[in-house]
Protein backbone atom coordinates (compact mmCIF):
# COMPACT_ATOMS: atom_id res chain seq x y z
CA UNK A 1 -31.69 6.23 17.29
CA UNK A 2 -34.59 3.52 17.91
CA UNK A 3 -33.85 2.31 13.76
CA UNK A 4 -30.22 2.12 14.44
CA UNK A 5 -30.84 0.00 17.50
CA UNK A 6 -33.44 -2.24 15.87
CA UNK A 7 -31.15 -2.68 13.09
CA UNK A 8 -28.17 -3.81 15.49
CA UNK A 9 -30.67 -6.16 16.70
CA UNK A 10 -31.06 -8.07 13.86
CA UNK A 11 -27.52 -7.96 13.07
CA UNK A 12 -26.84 -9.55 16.32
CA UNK A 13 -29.68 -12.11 15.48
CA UNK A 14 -28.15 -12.65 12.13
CA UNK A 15 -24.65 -13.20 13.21
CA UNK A 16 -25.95 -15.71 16.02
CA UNK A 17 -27.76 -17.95 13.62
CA UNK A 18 -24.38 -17.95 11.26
CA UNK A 19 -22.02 -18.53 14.12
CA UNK A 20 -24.18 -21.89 14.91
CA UNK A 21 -24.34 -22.62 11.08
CA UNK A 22 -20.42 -22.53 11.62
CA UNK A 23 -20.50 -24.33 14.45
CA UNK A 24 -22.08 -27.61 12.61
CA UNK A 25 -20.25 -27.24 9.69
CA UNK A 26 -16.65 -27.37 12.01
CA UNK A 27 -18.77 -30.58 13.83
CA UNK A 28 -18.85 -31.86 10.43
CA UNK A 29 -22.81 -32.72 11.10
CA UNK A 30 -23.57 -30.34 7.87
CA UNK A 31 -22.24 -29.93 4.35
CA UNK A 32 -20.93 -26.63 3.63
CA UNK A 33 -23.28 -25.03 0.84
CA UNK A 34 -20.76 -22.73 -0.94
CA UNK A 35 -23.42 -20.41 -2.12
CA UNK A 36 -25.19 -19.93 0.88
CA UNK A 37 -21.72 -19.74 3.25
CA UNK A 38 -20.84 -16.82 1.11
CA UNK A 39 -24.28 -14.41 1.40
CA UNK A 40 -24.09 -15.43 4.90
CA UNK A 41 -20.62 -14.34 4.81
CA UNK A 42 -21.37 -10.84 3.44
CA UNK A 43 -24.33 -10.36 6.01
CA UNK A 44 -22.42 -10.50 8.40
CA UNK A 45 -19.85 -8.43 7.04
CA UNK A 46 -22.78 -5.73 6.20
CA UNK A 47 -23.38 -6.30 9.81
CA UNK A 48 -20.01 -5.82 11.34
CA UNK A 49 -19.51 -2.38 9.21
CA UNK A 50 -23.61 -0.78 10.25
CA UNK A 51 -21.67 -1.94 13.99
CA UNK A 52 -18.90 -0.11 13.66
CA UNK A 53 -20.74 2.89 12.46
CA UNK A 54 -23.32 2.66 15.27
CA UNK A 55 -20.08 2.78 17.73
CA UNK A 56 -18.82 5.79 15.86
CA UNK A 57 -21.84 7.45 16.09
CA UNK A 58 -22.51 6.89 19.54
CA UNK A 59 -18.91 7.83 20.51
CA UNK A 60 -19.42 11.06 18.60
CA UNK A 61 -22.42 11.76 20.84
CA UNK A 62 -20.90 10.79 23.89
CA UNK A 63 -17.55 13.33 22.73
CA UNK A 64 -20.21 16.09 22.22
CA UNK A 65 -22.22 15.61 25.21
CA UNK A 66 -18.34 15.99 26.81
CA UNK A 67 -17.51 18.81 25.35
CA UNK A 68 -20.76 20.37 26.35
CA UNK A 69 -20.17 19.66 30.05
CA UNK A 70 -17.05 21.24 29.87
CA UNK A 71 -17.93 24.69 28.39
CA UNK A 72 -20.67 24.13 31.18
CA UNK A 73 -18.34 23.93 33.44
CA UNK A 74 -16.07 27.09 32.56
């Protein structure tokens, strides 16, 4: 759990620094760099995927800790 959190982390990091890269660009106070937009591009697209499996996961745990109340509860 601590790896997948870390690993959001710099995701989020990651996705900051390309959202102010695109930021500049749409200023027009920096030439796009088609080379670099595009690994950018799939890093954060790496990113956005290890996201949504993080949220899977963690609603998976959250549906089994659920489930566990219940039976508790019966």
């Amino acid at each position: 759990m601590q790896l997948l959190k870390l690993t959001w982390e710099k995701c989020i990091k990651k996705g900051k620094v390309f959202l102010n890269r695109m930021k500049k660009l749409s200023n027009c106070t920096e030439k796009p760099q088609n080379k670099e937009m595009q690994e950018r591009n799939l890093t954060l697209e790496g990113c956005i995927w290890m996201g949504e499996v993080f949220l899977n996961q963690m609603k998976k745990l959250l549906n089994g800790s659920e489930k566990q109340q219940n039976k508790d509860m019966q």
